[in-house]
Protein backbone atom coordinates (compact mmCIF):
# COMPACT_ATOMS: atom_id res chain seq x y z
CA UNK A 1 4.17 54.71 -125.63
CA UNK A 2 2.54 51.86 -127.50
CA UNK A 3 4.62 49.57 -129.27
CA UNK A 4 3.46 47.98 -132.75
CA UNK A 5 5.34 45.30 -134.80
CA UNK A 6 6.68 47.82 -136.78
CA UNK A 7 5.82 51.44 -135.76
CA UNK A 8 6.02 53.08 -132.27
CA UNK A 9 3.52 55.55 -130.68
CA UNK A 10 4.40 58.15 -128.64
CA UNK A 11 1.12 59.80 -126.78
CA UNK A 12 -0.06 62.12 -124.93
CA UNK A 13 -1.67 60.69 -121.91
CA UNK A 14 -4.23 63.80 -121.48
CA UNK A 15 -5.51 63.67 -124.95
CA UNK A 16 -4.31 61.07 -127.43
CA UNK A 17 -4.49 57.72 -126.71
CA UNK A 18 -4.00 54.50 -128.58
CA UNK A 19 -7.50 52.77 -128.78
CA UNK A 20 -8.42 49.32 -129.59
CA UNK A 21 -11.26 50.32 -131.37
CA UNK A 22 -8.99 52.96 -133.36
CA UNK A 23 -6.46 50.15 -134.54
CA UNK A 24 -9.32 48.09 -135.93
CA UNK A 25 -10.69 50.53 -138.02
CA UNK A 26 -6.90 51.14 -139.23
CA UNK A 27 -6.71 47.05 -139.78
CA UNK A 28 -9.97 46.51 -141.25
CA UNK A 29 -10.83 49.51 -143.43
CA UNK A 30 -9.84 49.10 -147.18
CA UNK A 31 -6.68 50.63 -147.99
CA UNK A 32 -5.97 50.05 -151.75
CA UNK A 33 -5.55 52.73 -153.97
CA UNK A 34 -2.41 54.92 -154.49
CA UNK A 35 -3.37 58.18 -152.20
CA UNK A 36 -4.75 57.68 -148.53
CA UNK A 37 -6.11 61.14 -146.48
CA UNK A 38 -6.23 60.60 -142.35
CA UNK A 39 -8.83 63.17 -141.13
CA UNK A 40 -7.84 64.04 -137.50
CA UNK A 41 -4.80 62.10 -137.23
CA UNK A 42 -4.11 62.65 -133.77
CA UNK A 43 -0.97 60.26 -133.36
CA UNK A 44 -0.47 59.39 -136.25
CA UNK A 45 -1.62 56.07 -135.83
CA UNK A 46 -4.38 55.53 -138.22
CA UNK A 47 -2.30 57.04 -141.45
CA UNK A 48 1.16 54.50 -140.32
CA UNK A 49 -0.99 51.72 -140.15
CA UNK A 50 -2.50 52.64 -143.40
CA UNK A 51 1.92 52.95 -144.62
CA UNK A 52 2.04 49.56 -143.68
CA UNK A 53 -0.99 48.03 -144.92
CA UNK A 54 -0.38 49.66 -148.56
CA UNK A 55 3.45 49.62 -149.43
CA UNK A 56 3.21 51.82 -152.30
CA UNK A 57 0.54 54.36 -151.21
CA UNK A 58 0.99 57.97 -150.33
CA UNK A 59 -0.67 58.98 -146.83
CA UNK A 60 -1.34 62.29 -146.26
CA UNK A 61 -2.72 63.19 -142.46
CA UNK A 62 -4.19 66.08 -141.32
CA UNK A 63 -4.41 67.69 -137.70
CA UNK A 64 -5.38 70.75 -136.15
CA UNK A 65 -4.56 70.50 -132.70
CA UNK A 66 -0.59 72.12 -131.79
CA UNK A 67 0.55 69.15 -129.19
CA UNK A 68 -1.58 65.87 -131.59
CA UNK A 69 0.32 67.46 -134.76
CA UNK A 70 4.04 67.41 -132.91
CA UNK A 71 3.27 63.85 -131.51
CA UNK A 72 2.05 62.59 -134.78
CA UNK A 73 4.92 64.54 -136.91
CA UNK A 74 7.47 62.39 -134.20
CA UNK A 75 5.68 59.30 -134.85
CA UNK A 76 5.71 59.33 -138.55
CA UNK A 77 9.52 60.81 -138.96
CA UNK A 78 10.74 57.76 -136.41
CA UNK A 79 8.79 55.13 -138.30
CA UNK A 80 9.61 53.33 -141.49
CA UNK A 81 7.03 55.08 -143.18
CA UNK A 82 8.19 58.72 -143.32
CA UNK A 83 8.63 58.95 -146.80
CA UNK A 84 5.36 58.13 -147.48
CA UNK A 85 3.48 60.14 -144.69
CA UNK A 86 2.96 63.64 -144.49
CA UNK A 87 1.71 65.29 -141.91
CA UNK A 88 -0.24 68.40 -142.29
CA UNK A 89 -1.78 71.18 -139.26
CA UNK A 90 -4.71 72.82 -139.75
CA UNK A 91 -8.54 72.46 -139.96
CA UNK A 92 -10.06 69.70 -142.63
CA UNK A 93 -12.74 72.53 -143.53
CA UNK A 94 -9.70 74.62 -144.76
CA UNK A 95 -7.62 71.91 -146.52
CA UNK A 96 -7.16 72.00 -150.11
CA UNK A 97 -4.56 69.27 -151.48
CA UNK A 98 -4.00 69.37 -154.86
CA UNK A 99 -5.59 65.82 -155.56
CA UNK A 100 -8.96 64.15 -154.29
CA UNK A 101 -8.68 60.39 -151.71
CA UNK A 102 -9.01 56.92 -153.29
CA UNK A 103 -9.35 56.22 -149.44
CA UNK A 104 -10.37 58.36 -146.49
CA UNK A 105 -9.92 57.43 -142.60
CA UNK A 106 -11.45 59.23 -139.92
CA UNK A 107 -11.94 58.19 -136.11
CA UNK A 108 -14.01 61.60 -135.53
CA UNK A 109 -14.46 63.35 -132.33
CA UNK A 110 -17.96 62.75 -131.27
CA UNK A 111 -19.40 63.74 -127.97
CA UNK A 112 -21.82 66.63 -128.22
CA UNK A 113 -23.24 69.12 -124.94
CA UNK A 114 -21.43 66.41 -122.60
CA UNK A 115 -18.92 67.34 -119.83
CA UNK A 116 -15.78 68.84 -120.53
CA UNK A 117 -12.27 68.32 -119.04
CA UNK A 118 -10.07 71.04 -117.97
CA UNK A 119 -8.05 70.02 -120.74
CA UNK A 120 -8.33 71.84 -124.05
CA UNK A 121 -6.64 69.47 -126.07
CA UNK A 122 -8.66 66.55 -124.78
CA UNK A 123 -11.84 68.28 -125.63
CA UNK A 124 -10.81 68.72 -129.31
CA UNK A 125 -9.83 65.11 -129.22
CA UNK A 126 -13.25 63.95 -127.65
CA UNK A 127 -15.84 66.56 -128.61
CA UNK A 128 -17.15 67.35 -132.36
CA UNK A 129 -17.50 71.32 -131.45
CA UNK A 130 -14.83 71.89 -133.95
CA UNK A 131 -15.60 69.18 -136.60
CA UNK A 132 -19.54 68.85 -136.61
CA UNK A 133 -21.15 65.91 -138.29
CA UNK A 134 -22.10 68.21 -141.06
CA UNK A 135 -18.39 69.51 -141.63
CA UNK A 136 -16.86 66.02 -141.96
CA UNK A 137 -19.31 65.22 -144.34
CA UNK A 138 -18.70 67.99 -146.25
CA UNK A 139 -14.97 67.54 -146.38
CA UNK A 140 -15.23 63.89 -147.51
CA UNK A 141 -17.90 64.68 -149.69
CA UNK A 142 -14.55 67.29 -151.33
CA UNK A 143 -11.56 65.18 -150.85
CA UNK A 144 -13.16 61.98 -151.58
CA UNK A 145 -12.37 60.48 -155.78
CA UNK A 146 -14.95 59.02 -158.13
CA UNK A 147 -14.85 55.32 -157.01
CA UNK A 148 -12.81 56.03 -153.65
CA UNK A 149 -14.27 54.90 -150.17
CA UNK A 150 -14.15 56.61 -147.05
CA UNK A 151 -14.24 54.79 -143.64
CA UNK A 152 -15.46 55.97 -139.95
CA UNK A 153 -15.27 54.50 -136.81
CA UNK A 154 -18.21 55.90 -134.48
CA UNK A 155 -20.83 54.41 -131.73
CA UNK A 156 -24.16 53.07 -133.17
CA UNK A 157 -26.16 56.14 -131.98
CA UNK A 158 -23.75 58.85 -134.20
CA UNK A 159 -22.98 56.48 -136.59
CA UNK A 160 -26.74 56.45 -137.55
CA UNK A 161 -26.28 60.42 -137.42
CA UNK A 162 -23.50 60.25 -139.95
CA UNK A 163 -25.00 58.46 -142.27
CA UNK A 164 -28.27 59.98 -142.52
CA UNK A 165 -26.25 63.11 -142.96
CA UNK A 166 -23.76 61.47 -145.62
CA UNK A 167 -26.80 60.08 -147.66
CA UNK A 168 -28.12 63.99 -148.22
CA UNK A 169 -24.83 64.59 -150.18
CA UNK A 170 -24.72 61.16 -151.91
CA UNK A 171 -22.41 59.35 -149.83
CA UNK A 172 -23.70 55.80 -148.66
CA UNK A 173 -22.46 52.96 -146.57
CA UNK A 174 -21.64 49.77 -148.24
CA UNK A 175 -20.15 47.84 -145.37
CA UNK A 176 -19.94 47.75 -141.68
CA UNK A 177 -17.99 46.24 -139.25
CA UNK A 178 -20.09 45.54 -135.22
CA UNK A 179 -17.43 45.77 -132.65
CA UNK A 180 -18.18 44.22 -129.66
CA UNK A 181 -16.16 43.61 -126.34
CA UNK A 182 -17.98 40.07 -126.57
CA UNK A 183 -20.68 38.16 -127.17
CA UNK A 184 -22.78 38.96 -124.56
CA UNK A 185 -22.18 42.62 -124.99
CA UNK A 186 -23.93 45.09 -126.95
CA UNK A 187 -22.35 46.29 -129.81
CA UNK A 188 -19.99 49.63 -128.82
CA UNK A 189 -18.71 50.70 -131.76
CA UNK A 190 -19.22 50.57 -135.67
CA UNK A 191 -16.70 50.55 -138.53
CA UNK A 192 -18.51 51.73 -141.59
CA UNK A 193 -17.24 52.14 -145.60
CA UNK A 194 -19.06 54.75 -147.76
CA UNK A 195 -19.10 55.21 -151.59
CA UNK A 196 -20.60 57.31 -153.40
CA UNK A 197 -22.94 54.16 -155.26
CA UNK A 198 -26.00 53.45 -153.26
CA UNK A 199 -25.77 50.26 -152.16
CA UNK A 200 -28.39 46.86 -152.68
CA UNK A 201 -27.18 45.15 -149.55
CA UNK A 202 -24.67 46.34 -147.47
CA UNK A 203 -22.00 44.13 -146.38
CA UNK A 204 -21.93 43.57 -142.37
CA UNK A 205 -19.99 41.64 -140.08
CA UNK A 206 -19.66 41.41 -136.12
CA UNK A 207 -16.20 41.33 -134.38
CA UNK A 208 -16.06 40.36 -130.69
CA UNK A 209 -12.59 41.62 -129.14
CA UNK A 210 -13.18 38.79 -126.83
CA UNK A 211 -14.38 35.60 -125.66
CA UNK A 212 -17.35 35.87 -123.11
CA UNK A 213 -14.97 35.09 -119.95
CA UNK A 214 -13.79 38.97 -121.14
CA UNK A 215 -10.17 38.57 -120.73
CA UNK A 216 -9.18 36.04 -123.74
CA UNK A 217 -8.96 37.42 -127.26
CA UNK A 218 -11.18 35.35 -130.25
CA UNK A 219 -9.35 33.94 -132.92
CA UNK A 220 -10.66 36.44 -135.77
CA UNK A 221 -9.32 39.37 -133.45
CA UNK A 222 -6.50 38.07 -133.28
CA UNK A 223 -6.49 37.55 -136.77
CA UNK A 224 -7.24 41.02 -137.48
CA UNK A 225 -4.61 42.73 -135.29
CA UNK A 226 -1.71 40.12 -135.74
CA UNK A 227 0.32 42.36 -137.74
CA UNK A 228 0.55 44.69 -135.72
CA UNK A 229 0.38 44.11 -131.97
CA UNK A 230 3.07 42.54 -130.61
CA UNK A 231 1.62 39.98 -128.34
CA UNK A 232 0.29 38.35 -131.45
């Protein structure tokens, strides 16, 4: 269980588990607009966060795995959000909502030909057998509106995958976020924005979780997470 200011999440240990570098893509990804799609929702936790960033938006999350869809159809029906978000089961490649996304999430399984667990479920959580590069692409390149954005979250390595792929079907990234644990680390994960406008200059910024003694959180992390953990 993971407690937020005003949402709780209820995961599955063996799977599905609330991520620091999941909630800052969910508090530093532009949600405007009026309709919001979660690709691989998991928990729920991106598409709530995404409720509470955007009080009049419609969120509309999508998951194909049996035990990530009950946890994240628990989460959304016990937070103050569940008129807003619906959840949906079922593969992205198949999905066909009646409108396209002003904004699109996605924290995206990525590990390819690496060592599996004996858990099913966490392999479809961890592995991109079942949503290849190529078919998330695709499906944003679908469900994405004229003028919308759609945000990842992804290590440098596949990031730089994605959005070779993305610019072949006329998606491009227009801003990234550099997440590192601190200064002194390399960076471990990117938050990146797409449109489908190629971009000048792309707008980049680098967020250290924390301070180089590793245990105290910098100021613009805290920033960027205060409304929603509770030991901010």
């Amino acid at each position: 269980m993971f407690r937020f200011k005003q949402f709780i999440i209820r995961q599955d240990q063996t799977a599905m588990k609330v991520c620091t570098d999941a909630c800052v893509l969910g508090a530093f990804a532009d949600v405007s607009g009026s309709i919001i799609l979660d690709i691989g929702t998991g928990t729920g936790l991106l598409g709530l966060m995404a409720a509470q960033r955007n009080p009049t938006a419609r969120v509309d999350a999508v998951e194909l795995d049996d035990r990530a869809f009950e946890q994240a159809t628990e989460n959304v029906a016990n937070s103050p959000f569940a008129n807003r978000v619906r959840v949906w089961q079922g593969a992205i490649q198949e999905y066909q909502p009646p409108p396209q996304y002003d904004r699109i999430l996605t924290n995206p399984p990525f590990y390819a030909n690496s060592l599996r667990s004996p858990d099913a479920a966490a392999n479809r959580a961890h592995h991109a057998d079942e949503l290849p590069f190529a078919d998330l692409v695709a499906a944003a390149n679908r469900l994405l509106a004229p003028g919308g954005q759609w945000w990842v979250l992804l290590p440098p390595f596949e990031m730089g995958q994605l959005t070779a792929l993305a610019a072949e079907t006329g998606l491009y990234q227009s801003a990234r976020l550099l997440l590192r644990h601190h200064a002194r680390k390399p960076v471990f994960r990117v938050v990146a924005g797409f449109c489908r406008k190629p971009m000048v200059a792309i707008s980049e910024q680098i967020l250290n979780i924390y301070e180089t003694d590793g245990r105290t959180f910098t100021p613009a992390f805290r920033t960027l997470l205060q409304p929603f953990y509770l030991i901010f």
